[in-house]
Protein backbone atom coordinates (compact mmCIF):
# COMPACT_ATOMS: atom_id res chain seq x y z
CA UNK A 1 30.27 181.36 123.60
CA UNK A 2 28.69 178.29 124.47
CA UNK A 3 28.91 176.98 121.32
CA UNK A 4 32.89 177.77 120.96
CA UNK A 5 33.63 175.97 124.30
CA UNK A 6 31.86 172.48 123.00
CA UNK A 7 34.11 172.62 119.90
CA UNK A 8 37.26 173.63 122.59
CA UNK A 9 36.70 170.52 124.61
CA UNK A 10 36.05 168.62 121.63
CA UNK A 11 39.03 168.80 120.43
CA UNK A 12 41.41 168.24 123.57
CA UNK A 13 39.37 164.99 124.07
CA UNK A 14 40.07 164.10 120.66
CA UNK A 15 44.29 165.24 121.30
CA UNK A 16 44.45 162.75 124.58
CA UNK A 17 42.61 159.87 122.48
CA UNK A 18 44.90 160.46 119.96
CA UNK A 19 48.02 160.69 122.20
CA UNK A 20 47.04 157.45 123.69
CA UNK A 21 46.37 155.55 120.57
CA UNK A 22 49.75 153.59 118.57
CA UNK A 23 51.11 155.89 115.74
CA UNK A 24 49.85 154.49 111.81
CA UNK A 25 53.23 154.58 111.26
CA UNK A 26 54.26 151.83 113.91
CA UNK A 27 54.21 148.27 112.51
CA UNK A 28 53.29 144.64 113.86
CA UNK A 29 56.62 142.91 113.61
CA UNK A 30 56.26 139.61 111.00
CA UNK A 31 58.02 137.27 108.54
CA UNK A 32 56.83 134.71 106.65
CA UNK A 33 58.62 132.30 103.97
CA UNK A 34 56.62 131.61 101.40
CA UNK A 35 56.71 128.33 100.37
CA UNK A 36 57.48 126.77 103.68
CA UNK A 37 58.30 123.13 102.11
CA UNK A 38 60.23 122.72 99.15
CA UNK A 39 60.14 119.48 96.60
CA UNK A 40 63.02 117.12 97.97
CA UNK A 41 66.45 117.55 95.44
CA UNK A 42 67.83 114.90 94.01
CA UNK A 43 71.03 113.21 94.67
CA UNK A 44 72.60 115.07 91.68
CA UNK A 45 71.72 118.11 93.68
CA UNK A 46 70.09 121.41 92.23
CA UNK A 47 68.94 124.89 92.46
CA UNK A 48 65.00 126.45 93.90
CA UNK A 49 64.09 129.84 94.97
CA UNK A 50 61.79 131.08 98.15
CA UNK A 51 60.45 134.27 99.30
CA UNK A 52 60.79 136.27 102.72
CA UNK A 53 58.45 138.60 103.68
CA UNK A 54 59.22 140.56 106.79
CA UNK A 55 58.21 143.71 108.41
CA UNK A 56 62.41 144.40 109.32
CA UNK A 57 65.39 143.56 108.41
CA UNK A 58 66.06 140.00 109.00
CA UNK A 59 68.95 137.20 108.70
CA UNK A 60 68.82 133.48 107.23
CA UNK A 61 71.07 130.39 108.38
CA UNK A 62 70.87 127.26 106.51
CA UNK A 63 72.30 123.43 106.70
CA UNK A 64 75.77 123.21 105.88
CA UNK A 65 75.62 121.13 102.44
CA UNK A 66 73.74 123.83 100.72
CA UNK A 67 74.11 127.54 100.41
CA UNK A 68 72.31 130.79 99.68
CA UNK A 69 72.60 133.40 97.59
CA UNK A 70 71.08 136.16 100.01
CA UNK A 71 71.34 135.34 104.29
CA UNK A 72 69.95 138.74 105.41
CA UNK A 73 67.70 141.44 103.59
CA UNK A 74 65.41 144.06 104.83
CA UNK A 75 61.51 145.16 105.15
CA UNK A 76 60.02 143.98 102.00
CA UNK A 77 56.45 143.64 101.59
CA UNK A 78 56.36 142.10 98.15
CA UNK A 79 59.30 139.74 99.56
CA UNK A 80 62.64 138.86 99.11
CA UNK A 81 63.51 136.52 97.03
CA UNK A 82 65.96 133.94 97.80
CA UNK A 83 68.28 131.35 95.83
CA UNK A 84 69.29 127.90 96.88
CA UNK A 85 71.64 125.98 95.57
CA UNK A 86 72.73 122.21 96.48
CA UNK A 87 75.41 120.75 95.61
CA UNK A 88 75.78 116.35 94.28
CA UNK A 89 75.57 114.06 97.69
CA UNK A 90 78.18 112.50 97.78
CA UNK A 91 77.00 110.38 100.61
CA UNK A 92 74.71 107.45 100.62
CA UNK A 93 72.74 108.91 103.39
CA UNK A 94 69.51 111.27 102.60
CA UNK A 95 69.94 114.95 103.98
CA UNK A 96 66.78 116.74 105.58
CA UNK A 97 67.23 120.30 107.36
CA UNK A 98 65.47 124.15 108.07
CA UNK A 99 66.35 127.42 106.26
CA UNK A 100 65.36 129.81 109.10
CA UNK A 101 64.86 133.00 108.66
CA UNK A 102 65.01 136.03 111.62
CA UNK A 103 63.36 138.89 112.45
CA UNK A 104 66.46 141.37 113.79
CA UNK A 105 64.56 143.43 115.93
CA UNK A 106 62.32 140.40 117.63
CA UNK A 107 62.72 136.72 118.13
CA UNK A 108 60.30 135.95 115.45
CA UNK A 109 61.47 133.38 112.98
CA UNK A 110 60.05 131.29 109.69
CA UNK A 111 61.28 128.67 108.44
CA UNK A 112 61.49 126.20 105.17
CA UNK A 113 62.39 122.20 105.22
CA UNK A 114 64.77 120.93 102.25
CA UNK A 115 65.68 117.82 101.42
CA UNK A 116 67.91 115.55 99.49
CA UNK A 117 67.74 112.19 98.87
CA UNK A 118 70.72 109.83 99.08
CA UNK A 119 73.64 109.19 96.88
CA UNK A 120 74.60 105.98 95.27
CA UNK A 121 76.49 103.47 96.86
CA UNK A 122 80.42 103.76 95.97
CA UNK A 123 80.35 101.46 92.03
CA UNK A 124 83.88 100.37 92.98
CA UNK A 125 86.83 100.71 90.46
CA UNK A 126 85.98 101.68 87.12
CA UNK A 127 86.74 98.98 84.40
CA UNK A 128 88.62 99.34 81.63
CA UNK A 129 87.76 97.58 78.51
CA UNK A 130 90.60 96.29 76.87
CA UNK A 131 88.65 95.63 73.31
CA UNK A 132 91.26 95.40 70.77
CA UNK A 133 94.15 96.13 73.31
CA UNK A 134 97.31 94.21 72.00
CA UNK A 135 98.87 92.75 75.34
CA UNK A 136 102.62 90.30 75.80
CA UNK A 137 103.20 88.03 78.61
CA UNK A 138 107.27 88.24 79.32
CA UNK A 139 108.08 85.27 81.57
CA UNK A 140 109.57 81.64 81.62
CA UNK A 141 107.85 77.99 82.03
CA UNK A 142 106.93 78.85 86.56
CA UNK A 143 104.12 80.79 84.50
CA UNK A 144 102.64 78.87 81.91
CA UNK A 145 102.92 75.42 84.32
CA UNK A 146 100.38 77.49 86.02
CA UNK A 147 98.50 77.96 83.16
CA UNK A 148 98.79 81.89 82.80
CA UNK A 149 99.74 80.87 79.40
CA UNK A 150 100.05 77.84 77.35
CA UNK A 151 103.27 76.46 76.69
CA UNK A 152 104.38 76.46 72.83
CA UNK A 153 102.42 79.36 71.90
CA UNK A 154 105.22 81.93 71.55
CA UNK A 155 103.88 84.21 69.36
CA UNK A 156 100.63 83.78 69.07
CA UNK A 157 97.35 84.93 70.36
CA UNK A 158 97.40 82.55 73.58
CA UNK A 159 94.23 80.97 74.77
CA UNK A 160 95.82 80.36 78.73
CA UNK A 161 94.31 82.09 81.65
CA UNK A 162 95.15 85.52 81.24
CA UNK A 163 93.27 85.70 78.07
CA UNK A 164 90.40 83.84 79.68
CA UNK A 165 90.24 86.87 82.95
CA UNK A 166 90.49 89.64 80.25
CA UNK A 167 87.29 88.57 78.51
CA UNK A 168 85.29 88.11 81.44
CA UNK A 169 85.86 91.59 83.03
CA UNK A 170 88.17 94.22 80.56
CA UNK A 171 86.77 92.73 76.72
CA UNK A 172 88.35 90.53 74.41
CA UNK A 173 92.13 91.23 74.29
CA UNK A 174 94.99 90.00 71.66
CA UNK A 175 97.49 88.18 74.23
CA UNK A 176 101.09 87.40 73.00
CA UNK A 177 103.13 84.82 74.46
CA UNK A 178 106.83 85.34 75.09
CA UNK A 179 107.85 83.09 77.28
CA UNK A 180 110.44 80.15 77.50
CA UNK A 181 111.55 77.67 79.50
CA UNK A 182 114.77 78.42 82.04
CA UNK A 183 114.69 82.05 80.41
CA UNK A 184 114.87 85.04 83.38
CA UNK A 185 114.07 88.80 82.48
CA UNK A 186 117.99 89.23 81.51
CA UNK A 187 116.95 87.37 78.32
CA UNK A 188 114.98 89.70 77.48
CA UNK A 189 116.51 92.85 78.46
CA UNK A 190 118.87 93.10 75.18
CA UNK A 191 118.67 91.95 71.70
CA UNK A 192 120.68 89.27 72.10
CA UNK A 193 119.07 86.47 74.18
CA UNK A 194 122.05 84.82 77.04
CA UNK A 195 120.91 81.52 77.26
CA UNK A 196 120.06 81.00 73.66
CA UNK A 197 123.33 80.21 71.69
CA UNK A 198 122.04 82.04 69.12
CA UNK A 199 121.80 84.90 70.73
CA UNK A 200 118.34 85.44 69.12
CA UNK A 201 115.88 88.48 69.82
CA UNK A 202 112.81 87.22 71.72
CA UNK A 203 111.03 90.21 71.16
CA UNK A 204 111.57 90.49 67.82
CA UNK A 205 109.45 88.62 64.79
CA UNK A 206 106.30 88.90 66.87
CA UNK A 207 102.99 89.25 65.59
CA UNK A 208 102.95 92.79 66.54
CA UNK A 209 106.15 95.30 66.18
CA UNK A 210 107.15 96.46 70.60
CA UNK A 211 105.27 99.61 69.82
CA UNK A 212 101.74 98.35 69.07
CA UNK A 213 101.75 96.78 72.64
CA UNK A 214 99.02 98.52 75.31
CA UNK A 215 100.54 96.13 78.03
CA UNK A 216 103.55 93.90 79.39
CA UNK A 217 103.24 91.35 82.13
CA UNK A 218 106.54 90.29 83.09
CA UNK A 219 107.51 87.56 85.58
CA UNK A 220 111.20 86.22 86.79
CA UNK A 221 111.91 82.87 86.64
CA UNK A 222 113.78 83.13 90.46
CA UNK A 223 114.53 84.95 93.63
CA UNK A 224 117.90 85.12 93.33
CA UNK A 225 118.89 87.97 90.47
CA UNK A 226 120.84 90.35 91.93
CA UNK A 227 120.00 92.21 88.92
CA UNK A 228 116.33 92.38 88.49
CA UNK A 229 115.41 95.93 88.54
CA UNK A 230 117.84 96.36 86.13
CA UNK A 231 116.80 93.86 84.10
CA UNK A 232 113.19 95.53 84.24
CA UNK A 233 114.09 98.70 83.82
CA UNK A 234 116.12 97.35 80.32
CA UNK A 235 112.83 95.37 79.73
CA UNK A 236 110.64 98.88 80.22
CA UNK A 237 112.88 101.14 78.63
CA UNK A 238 112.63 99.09 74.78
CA UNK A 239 109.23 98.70 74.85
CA UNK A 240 108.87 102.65 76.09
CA UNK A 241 111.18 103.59 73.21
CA UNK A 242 108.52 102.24 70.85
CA UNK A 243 105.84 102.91 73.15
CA UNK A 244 105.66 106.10 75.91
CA UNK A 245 102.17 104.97 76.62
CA UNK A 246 102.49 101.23 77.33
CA UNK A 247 102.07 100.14 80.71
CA UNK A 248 103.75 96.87 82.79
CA UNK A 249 102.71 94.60 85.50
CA UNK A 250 104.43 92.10 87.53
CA UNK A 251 103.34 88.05 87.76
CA UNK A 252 103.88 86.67 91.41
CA UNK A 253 105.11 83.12 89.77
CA UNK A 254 104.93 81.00 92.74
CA UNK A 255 101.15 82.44 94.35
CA UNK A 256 100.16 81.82 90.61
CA UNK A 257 101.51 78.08 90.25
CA UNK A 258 100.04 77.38 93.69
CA UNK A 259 96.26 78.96 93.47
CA UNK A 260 96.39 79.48 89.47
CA UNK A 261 95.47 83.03 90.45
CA UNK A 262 97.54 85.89 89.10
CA UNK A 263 98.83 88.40 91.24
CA UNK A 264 99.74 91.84 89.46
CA UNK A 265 102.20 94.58 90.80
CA UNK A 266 101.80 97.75 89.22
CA UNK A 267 104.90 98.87 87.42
């Protein structure tokens, strides 16, 4: 009997102990990010992958300029692996922030830098190379007294100014001269020249036929034709016949004769 009431009390002092002590099932709360520091991305941006480890579910936030595949998972002991992807900076400023990752049932957090370094600085318009481009200057003598062109070269590959500006930032150009003294755009516009009594063509018996032509420059010889959109739009519409693709600028005759810069208006 005595025997049976050792093993008795035994055993309730081994149910309190036991009552007291935390379940095996309960867990420490924890997360961890494994690696906590990731190689910086370049400009051109990029992709990398992490792990979270946590005990509970949990939730991520990240920087705005990148984004994740996964922002919450749950209890994971072999971890949860995680995809980041970052797009080009467009800025010319590096970008450094946290990836943080949180416990939901505790305050516990982990965390992970990224990095990105800095864009390029804007390159400025894009050149275009003119190589080989076939180009006519339409105007009158305001243009090549200011040397855009030289005078008497109607026809010909001109060595004047214009040529000289195209091979120092577009390439080495063809540049044909059309232009003639006291002639406005309206000589132009039609087959048959007005001030010439011959009524002659200027634009025909070139050294290239209107629809071999990449670019027009045209120019009027005054300020006071009532007429000169029309007369451009005559001007644009024969070389467009030949040529849908061609494209026109206007010469701002009087800023040119003065500084012997050109001034071009989109048409």
């Amino acid at each position: 009997m005595k025997f049976a009431s050792h093993i008795l009390f035994a055993l309730a002092v081994s149910a309190a102990f036991a009552s007291c002590s935390p379940s095996s099932a309960e867990k420490t709360p924890s997360i961890s990010i494994k690696p906590t520091v990731l190689e910086q991305f370049s400009a051109e941006g990029g992709t990398a992958t992490f792990s979270v480890v946590a005990s509970d579910t949990w939730t991520a936030s990240a920087p705005d300029w990148l984004s994740l595949d996964m922002v919450s998972g749950v209890s994971n002991e072999n971890g949860v692996r995680v995809t980041i992807t970052v797009p080009a900076n467009e800025t010319t400023e590096a970008r450094i922030g946290k990836i943080v990752a949180k416990l939901a049932s505790s305050s516990l957090t982990a965390e992970i830098s990224v990095s990105q370094a800095a864009g390029s600085e804007d390159p400025g318009p894009v050149k275009v190379s003119l190589t080989g481009k076939k180009c006519m200057v339409i105007a009158n003598s305001m243009v090549y007294y200011g040397g855009f062109v030289q005078k008497g070269s109607q026809g010909q590959d001109d060595p004047g100014l214009l040529k000289k500006l195209l091979e120092e930032h577009h390439g080495s150009a063809y540049v044909v001269d059309c232009t003639y003294g006291n002639h406005a755009l309206k000589d132009y516009a039609t087959t048959g020249c007005t001030y010439c009594s011959s009524g002659v063509d200027h634009l025909s018996g070139l050294a290239f036929p209107l629809k071999d032509y990449d670019y027009v420059f045209l120019s009027e010889a005054g300020s006071n034709n009532k007429n000169f959109l029309t007369d451009v739009k005559a001007i644009v519409n024969r070389f467009k016949t030949a040529n849908p693709d061609v494209k026109f600028f206007y010469i701002n005759p009087y800023i040119l004769c003065i500084t012997a810069t050109p001034i071009f208006l989109t048409i």
